[in-house]
PDB file of N, CA and C in Angstrom:
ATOM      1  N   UNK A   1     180.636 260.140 166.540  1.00  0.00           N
ATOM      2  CA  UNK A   1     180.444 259.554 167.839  1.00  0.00           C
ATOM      3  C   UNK A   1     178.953 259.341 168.138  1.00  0.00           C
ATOM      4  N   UNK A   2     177.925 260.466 168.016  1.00  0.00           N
ATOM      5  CA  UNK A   2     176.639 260.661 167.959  1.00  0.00           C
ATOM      6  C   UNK A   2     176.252 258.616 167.067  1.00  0.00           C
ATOM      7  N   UNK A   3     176.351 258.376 166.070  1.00  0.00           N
ATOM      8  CA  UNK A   3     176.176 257.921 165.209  1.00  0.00           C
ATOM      9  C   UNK A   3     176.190 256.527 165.808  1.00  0.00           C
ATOM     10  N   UNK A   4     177.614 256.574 166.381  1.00  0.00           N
ATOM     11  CA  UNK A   4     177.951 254.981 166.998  1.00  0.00           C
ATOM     12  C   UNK A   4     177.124 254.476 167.879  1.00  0.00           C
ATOM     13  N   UNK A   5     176.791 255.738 169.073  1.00  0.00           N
ATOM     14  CA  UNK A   5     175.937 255.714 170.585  1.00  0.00           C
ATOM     15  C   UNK A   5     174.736 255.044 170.016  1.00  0.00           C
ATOM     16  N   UNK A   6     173.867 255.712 168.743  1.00  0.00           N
ATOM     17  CA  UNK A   6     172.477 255.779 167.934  1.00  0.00           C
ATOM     18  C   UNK A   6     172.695 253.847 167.962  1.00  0.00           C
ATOM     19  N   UNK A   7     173.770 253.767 167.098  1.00  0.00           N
ATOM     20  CA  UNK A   7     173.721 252.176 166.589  1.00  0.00           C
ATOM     21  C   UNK A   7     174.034 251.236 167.653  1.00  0.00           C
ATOM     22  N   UNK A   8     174.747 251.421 168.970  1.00  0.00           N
ATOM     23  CA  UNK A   8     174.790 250.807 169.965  1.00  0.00           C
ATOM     24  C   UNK A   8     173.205 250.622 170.453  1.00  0.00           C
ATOM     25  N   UNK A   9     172.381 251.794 170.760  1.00  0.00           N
ATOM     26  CA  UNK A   9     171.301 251.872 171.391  1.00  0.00           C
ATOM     27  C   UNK A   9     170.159 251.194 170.521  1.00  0.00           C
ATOM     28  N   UNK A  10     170.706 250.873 169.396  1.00  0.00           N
ATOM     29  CA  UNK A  10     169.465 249.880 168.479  1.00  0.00           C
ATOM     30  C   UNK A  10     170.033 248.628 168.490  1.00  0.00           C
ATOM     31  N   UNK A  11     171.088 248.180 168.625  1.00  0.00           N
ATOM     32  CA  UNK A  11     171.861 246.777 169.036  1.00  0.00           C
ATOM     33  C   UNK A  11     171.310 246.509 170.112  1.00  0.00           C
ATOM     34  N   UNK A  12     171.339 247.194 171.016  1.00  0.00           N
ATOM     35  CA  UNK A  12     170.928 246.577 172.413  1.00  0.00           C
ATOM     36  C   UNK A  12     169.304 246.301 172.637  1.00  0.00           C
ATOM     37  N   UNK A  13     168.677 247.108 171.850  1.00  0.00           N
ATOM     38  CA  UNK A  13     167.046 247.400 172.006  1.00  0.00           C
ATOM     39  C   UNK A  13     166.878 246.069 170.944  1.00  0.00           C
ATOM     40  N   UNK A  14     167.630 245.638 169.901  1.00  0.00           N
ATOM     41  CA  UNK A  14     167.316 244.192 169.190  1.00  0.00           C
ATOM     42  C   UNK A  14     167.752 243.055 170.211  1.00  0.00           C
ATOM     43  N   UNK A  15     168.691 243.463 170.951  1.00  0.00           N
ATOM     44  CA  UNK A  15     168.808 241.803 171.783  1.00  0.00           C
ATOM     45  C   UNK A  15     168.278 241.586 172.616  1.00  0.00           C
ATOM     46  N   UNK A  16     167.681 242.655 173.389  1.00  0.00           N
ATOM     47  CA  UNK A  16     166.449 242.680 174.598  1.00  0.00           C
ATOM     48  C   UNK A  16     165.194 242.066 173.627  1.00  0.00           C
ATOM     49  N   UNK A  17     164.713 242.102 172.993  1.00  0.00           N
ATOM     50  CA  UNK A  17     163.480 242.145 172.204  1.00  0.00           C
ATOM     51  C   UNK A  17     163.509 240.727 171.749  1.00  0.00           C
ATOM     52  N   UNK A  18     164.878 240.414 171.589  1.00  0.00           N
ATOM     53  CA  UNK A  18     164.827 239.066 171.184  1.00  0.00           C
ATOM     54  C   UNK A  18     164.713 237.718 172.405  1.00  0.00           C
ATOM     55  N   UNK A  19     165.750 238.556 173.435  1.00  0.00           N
ATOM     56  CA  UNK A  19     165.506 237.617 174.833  1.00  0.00           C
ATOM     57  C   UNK A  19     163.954 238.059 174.916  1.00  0.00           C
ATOM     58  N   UNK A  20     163.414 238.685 175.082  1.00  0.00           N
ATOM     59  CA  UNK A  20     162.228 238.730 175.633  1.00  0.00           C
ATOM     60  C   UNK A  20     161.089 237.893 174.833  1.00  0.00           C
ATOM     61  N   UNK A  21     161.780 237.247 173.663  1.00  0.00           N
ATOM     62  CA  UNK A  21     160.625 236.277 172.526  1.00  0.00           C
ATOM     63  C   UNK A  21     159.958 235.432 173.477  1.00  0.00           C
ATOM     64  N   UNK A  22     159.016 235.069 173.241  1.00  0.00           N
ATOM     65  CA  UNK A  22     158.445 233.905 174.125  1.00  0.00           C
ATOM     66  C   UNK A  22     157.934 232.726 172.421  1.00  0.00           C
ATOM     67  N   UNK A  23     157.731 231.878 173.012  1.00  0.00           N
ATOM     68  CA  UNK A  23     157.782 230.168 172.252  1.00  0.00           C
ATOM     69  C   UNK A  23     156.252 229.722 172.056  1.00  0.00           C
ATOM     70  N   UNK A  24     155.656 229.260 171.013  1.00  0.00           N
ATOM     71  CA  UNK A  24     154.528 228.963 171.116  1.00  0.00           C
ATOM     72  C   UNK A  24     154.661 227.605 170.295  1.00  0.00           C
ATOM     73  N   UNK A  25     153.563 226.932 171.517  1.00  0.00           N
ATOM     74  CA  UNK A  25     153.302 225.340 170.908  1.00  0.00           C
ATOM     75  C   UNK A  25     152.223 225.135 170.244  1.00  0.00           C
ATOM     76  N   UNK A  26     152.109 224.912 169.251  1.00  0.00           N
ATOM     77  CA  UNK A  26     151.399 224.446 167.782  1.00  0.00           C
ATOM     78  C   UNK A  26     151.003 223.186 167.960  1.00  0.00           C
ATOM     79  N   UNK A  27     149.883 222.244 167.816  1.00  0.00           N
ATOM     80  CA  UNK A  27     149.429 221.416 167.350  1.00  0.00           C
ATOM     81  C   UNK A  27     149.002 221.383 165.605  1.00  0.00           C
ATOM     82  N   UNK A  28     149.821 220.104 164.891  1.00  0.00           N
ATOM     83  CA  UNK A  28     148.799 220.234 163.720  1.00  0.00           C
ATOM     84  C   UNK A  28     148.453 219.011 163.471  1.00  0.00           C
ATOM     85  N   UNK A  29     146.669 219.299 163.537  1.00  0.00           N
ATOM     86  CA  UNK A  29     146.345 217.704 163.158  1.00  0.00           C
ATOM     87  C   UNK A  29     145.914 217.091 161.813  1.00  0.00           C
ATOM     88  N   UNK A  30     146.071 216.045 161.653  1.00  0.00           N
ATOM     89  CA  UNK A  30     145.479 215.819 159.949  1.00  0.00           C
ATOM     90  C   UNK A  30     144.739 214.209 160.524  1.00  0.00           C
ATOM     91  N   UNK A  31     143.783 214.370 159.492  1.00  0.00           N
ATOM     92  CA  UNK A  31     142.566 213.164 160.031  1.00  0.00           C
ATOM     93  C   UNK A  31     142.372 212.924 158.741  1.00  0.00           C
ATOM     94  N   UNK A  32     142.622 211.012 158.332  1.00  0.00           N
ATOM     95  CA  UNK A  32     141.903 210.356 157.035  1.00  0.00           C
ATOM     96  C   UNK A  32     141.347 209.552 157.348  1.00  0.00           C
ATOM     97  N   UNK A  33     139.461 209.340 157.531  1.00  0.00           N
ATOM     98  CA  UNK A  33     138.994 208.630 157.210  1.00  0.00           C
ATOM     99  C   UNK A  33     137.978 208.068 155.916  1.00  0.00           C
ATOM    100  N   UNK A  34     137.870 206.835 156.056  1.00  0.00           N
ATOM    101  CA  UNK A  34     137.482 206.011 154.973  1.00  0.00           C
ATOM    102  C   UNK A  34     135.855 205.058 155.642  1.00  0.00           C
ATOM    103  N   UNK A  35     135.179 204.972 154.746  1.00  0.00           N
ATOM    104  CA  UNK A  35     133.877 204.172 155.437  1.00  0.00           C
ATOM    105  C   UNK A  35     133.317 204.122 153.997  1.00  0.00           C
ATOM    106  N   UNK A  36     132.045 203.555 154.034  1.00  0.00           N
ATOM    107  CA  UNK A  36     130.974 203.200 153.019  1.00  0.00           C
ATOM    108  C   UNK A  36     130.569 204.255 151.902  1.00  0.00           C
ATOM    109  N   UNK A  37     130.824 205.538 152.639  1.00  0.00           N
ATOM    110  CA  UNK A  37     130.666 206.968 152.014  1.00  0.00           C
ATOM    111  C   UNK A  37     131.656 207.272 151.674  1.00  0.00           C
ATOM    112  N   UNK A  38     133.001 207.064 151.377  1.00  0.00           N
ATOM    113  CA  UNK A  38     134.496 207.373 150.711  1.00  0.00           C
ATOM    114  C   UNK A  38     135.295 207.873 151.820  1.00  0.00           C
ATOM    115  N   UNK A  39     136.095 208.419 151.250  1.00  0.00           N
ATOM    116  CA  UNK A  39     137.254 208.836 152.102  1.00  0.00           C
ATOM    117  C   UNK A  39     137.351 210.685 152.345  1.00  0.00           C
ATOM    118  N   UNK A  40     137.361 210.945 153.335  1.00  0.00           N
ATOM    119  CA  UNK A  40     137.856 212.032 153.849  1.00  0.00           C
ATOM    120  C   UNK A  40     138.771 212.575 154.114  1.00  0.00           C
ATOM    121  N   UNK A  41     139.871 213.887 154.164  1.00  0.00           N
ATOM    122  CA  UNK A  41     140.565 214.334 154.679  1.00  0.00           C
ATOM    123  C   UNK A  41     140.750 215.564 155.573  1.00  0.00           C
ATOM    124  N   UNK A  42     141.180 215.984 156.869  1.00  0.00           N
ATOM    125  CA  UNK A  42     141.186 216.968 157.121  1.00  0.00           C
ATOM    126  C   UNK A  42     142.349 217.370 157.634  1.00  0.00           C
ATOM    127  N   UNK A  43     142.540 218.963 157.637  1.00  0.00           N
ATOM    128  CA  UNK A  43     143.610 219.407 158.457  1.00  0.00           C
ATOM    129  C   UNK A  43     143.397 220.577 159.569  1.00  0.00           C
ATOM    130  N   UNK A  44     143.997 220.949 160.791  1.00  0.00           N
ATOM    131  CA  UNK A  44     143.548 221.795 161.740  1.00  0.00           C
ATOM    132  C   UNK A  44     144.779 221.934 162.396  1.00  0.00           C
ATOM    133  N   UNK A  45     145.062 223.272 162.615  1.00  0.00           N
ATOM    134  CA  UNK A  45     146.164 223.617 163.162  1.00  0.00           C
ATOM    135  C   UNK A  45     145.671 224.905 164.692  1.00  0.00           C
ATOM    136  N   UNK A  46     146.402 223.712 165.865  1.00  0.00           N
ATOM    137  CA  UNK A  46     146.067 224.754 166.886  1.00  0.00           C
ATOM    138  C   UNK A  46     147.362 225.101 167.819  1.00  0.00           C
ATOM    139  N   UNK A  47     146.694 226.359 168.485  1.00  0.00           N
ATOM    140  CA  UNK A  47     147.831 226.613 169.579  1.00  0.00           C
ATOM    141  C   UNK A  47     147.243 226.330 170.827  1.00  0.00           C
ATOM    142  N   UNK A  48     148.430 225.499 171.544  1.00  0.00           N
ATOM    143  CA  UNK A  48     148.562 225.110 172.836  1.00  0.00           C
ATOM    144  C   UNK A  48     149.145 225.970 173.862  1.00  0.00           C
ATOM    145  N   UNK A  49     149.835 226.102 173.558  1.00  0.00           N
ATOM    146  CA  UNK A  49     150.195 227.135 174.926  1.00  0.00           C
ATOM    147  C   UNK A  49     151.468 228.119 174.358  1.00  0.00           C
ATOM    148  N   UNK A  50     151.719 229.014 175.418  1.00  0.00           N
ATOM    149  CA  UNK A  50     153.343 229.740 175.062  1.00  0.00           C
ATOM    150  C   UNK A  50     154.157 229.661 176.138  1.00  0.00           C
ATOM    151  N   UNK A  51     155.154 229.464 175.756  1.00  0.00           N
ATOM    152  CA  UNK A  51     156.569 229.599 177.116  1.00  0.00           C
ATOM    153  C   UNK A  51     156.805 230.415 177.160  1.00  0.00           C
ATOM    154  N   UNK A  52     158.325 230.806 178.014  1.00  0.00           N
ATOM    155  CA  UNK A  52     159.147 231.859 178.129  1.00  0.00           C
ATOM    156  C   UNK A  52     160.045 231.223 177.225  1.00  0.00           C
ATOM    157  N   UNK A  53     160.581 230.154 176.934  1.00  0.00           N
ATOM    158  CA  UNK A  53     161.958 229.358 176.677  1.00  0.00           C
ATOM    159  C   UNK A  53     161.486 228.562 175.600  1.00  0.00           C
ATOM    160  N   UNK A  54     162.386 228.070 174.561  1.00  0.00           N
ATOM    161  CA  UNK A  54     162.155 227.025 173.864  1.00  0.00           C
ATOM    162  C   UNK A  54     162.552 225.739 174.903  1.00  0.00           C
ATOM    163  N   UNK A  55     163.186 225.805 175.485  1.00  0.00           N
ATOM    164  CA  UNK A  55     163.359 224.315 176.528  1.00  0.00           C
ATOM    165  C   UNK A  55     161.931 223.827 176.954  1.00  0.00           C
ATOM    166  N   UNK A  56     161.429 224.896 177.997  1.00  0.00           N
ATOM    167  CA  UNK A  56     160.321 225.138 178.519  1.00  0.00           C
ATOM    168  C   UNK A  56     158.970 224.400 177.566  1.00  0.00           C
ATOM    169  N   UNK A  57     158.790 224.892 176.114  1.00  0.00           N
ATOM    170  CA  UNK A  57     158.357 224.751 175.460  1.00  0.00           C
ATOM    171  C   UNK A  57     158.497 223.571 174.545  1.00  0.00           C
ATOM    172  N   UNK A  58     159.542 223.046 174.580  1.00  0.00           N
ATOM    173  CA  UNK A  58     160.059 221.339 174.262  1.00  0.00           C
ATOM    174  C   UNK A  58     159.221 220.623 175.235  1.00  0.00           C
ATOM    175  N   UNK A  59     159.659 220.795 176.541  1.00  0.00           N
ATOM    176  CA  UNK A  59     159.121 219.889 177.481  1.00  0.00           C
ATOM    177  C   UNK A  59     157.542 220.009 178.046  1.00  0.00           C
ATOM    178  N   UNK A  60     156.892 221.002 177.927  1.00  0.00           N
ATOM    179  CA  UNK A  60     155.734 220.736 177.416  1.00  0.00           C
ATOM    180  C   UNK A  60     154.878 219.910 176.336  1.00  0.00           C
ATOM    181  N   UNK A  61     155.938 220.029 175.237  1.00  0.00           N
ATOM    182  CA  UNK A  61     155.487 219.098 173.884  1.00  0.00           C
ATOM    183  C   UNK A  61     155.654 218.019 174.037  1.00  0.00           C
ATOM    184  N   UNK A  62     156.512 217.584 174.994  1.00  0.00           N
ATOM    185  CA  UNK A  62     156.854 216.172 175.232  1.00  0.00           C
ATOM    186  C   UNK A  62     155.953 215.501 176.492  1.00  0.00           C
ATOM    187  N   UNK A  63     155.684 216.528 177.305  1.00  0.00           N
ATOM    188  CA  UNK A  63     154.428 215.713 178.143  1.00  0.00           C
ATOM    189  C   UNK A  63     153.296 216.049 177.571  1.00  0.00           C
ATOM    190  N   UNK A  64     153.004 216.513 176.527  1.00  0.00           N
ATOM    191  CA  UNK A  64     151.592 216.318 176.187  1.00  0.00           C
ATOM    192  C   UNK A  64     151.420 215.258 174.841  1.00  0.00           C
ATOM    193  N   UNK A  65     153.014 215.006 174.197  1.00  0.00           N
ATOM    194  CA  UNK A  65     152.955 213.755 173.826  1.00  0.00           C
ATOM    195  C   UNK A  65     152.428 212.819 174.211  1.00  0.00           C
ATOM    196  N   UNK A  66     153.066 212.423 175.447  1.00  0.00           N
ATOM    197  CA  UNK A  66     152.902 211.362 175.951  1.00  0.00           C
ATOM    198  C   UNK A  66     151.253 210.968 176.783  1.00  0.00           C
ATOM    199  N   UNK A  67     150.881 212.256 177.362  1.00  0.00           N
ATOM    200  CA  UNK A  67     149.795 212.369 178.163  1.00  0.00           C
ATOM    201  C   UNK A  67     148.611 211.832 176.799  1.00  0.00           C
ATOM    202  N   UNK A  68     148.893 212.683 175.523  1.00  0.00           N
ATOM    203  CA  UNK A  68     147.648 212.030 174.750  1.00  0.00           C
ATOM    204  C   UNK A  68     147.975 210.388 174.258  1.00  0.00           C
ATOM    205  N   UNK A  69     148.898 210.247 173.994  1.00  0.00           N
ATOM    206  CA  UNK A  69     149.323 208.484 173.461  1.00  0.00           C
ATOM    207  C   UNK A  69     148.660 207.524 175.044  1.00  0.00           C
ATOM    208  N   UNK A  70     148.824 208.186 176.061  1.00  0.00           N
ATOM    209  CA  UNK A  70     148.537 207.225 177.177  1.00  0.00           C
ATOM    210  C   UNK A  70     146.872 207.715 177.538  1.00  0.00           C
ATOM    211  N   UNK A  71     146.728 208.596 176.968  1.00  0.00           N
ATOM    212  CA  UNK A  71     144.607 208.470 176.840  1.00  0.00           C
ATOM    213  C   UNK A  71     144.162 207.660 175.881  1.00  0.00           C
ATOM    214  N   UNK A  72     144.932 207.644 174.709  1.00  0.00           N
ATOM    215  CA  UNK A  72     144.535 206.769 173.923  1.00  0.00           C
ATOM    216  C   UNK A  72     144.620 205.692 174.025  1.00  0.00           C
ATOM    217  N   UNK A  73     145.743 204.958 174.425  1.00  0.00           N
ATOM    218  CA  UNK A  73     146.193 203.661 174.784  1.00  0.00           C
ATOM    219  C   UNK A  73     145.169 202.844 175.755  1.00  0.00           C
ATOM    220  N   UNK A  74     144.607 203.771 176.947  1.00  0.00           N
ATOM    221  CA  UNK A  74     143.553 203.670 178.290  1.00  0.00           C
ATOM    222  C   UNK A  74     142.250 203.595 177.940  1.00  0.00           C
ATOM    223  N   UNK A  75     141.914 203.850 176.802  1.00  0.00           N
ATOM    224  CA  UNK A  75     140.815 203.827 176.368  1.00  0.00           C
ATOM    225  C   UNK A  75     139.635 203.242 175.617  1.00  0.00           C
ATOM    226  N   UNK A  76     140.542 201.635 175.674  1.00  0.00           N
ATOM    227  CA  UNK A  76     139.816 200.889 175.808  1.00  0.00           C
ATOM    228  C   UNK A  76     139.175 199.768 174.158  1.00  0.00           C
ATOM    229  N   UNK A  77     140.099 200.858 173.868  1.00  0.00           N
ATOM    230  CA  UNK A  77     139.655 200.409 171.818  1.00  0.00           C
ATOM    231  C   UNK A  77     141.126 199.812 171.675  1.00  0.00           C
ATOM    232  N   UNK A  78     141.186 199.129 170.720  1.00  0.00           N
ATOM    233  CA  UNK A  78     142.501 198.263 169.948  1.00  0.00           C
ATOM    234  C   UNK A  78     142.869 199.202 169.106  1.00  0.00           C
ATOM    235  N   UNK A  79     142.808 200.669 169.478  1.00  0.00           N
ATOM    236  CA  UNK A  79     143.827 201.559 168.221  1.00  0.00           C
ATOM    237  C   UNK A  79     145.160 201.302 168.328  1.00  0.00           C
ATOM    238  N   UNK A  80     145.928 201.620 167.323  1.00  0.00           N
ATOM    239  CA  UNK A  80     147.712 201.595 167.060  1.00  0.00           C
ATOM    240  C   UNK A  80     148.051 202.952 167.398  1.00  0.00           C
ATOM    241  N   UNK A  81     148.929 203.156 168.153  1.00  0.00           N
ATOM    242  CA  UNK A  81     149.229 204.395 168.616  1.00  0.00           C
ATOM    243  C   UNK A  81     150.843 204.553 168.427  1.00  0.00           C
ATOM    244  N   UNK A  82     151.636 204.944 167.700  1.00  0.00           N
ATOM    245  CA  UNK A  82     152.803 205.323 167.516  1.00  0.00           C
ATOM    246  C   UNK A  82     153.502 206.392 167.841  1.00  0.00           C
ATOM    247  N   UNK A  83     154.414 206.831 168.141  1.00  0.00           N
ATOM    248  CA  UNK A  83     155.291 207.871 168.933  1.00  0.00           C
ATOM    249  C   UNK A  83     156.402 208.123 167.977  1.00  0.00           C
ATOM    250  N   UNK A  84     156.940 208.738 166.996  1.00  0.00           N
ATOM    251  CA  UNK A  84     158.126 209.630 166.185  1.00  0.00           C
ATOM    252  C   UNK A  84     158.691 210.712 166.988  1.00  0.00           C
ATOM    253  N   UNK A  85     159.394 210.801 167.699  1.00  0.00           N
ATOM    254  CA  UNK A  85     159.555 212.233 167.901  1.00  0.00           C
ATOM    255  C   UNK A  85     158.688 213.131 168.562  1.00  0.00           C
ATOM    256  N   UNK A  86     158.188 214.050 167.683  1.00  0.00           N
ATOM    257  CA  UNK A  86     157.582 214.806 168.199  1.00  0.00           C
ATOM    258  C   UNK A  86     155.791 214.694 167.611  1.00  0.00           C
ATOM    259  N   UNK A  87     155.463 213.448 166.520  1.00  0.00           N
ATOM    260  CA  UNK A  87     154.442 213.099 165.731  1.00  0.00           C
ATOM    261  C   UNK A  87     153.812 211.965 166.799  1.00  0.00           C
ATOM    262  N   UNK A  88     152.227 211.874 166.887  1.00  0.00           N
ATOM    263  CA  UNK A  88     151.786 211.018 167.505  1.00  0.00           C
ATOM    264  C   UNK A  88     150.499 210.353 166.648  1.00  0.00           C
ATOM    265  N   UNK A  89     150.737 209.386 165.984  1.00  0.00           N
ATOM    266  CA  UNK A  89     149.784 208.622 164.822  1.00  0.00           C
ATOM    267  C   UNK A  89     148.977 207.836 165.355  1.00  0.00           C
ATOM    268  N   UNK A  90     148.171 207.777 165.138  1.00  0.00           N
ATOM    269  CA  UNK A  90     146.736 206.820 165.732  1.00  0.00           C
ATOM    270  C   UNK A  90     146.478 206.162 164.383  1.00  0.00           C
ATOM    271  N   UNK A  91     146.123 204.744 164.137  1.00  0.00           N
ATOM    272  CA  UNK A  91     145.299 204.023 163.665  1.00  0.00           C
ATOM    273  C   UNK A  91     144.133 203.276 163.925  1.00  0.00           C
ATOM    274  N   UNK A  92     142.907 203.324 163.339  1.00  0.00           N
ATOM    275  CA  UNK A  92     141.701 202.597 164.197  1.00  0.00           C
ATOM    276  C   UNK A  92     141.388 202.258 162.620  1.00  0.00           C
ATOM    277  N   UNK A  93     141.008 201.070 163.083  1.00  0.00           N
ATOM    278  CA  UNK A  93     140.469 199.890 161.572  1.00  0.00           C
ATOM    279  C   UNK A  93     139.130 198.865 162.321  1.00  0.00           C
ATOM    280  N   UNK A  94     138.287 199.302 162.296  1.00  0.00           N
ATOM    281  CA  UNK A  94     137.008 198.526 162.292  1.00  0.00           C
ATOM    282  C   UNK A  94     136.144 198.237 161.012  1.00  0.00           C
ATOM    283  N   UNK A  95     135.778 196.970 160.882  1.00  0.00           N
ATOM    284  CA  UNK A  95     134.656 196.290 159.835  1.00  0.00           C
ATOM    285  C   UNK A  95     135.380 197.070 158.734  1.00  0.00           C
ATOM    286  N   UNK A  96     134.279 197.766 158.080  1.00  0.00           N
ATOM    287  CA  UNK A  96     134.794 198.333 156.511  1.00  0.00           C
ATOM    288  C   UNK A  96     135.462 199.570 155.869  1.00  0.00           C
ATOM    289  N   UNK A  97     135.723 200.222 157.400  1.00  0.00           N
ATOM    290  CA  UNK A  97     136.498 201.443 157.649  1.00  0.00           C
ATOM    291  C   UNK A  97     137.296 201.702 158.431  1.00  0.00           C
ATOM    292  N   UNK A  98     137.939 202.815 158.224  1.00  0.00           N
ATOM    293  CA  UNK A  98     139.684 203.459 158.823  1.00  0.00           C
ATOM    294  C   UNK A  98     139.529 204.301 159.343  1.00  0.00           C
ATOM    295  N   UNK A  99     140.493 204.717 159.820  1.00  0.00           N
ATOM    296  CA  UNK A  99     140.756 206.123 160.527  1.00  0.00           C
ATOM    297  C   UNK A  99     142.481 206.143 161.055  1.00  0.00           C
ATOM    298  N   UNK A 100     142.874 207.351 160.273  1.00  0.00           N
ATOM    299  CA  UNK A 100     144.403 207.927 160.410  1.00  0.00           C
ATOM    300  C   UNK A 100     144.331 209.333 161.130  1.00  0.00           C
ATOM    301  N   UNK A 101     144.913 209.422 162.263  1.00  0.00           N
ATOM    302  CA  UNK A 101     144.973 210.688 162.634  1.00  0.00           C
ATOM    303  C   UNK A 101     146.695 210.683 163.482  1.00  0.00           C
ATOM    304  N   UNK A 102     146.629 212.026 162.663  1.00  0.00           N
ATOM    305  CA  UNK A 102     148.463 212.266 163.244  1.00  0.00           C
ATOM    306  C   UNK A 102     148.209 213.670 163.469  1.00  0.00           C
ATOM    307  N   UNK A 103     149.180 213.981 165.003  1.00  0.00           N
ATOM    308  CA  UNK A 103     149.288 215.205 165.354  1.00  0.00           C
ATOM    309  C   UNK A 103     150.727 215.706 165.582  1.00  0.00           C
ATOM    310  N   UNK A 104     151.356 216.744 165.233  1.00  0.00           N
ATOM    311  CA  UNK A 104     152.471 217.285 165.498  1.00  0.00           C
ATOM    312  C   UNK A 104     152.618 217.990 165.808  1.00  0.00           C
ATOM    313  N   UNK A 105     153.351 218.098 167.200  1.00  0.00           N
ATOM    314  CA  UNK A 105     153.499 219.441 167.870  1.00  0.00           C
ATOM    315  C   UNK A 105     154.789 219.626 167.620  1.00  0.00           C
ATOM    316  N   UNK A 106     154.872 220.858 167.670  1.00  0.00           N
ATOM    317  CA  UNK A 106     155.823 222.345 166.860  1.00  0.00           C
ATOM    318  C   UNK A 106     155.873 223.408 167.912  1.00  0.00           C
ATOM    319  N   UNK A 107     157.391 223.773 168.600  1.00  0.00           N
ATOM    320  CA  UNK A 107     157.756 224.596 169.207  1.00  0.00           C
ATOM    321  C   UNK A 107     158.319 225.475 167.977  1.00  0.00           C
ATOM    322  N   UNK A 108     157.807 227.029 168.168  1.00  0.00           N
ATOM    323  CA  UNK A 108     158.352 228.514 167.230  1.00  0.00           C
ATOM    324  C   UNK A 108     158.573 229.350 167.959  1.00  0.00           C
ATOM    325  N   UNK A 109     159.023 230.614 167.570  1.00  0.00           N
ATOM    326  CA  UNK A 109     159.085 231.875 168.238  1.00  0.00           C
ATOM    327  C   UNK A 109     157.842 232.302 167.883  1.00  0.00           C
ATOM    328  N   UNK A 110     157.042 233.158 168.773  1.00  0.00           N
ATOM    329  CA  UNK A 110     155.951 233.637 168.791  1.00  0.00           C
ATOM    330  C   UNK A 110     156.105 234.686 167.722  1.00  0.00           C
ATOM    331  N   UNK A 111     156.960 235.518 167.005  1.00  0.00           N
ATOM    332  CA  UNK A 111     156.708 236.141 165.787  1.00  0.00           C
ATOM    333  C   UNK A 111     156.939 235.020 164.239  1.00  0.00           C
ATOM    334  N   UNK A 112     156.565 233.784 164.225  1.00  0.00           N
ATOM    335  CA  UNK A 112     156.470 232.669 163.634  1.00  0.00           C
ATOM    336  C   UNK A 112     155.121 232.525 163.573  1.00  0.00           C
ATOM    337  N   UNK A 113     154.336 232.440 162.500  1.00  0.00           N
ATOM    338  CA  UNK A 113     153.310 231.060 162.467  1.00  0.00           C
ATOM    339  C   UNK A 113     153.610 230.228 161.960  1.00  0.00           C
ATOM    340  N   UNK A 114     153.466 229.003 161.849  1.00  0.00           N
ATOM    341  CA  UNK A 114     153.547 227.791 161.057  1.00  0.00           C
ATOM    342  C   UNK A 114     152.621 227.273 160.469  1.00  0.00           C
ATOM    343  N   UNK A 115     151.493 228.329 160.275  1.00  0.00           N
ATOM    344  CA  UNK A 115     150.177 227.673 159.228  1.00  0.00           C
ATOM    345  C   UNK A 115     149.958 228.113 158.132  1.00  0.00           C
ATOM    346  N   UNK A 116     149.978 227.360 157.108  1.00  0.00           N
ATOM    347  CA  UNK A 116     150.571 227.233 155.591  1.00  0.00           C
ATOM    348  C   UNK A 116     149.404 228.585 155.396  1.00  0.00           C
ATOM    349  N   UNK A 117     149.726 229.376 154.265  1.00  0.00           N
ATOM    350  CA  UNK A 117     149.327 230.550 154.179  1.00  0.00           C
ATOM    351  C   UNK A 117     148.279 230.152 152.866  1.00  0.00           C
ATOM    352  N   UNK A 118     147.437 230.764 153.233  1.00  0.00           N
ATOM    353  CA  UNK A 118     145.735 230.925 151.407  1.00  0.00           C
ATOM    354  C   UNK A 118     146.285 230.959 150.806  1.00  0.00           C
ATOM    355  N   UNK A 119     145.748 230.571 149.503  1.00  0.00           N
ATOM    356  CA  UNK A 119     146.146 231.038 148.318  1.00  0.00           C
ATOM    357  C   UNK A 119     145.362 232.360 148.261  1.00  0.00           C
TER     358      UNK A 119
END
């Protein structure tokens, strides 16, 4: 009986722990440009904020979608700005050079990272 109470009282202490997860929003950006000096690549992965909820944390990702595609759009340059989902791609092509930049935001559970690990 002792035994059962023990394993009830660690059942319950795992599902509290789990409601209590909170959600973290990830940005990851990757940038290719190209010019007179060759081509570049980069990558950068940040955190934006944390929820209580993955909902919560969806709909954050989705207005800050949109909030950066409509700075970019306002701003006055002829970049290409595309919308996937949850990916927001920029193209800028002037004279003899490029520029690719895509960002993806990523809702996780806060005991998650999503940044690719060193070798």
């Amino acid at each position: 009986m002792r035994f059962i109470l023990v394993l009830l009282a660690l059942l319950l202490a795992s599902v509290s722990a789990f409601a209590e997860c909170g959600f973290l929003l990830w940005a990851e950006d990757s940038w290719t440009q190209s010019g007179d000096k060759g081509t570049s690549t980069w990558l950068n992965w940040k955190l934006i904020e944390t929820k209580s909820s993955l909902a919560q944390c969806e709909a954050s990702s989705r207005a800050k979608i949109k909030s950066v595609a409509e700075a970019i759009r306002k701003s006055g340059h002829d970049d290409k700005v595309e919308i996937k989902g949850n990916i927001v791609h920029t193209e800028v092509i002037r004279n003899n050079s490029f520029s690719f930049h895509t960002t993806r935001y990523l809702c996780v559970p806060d005991s998650i990272d999503p940044r690719p690990k060193s070798p």
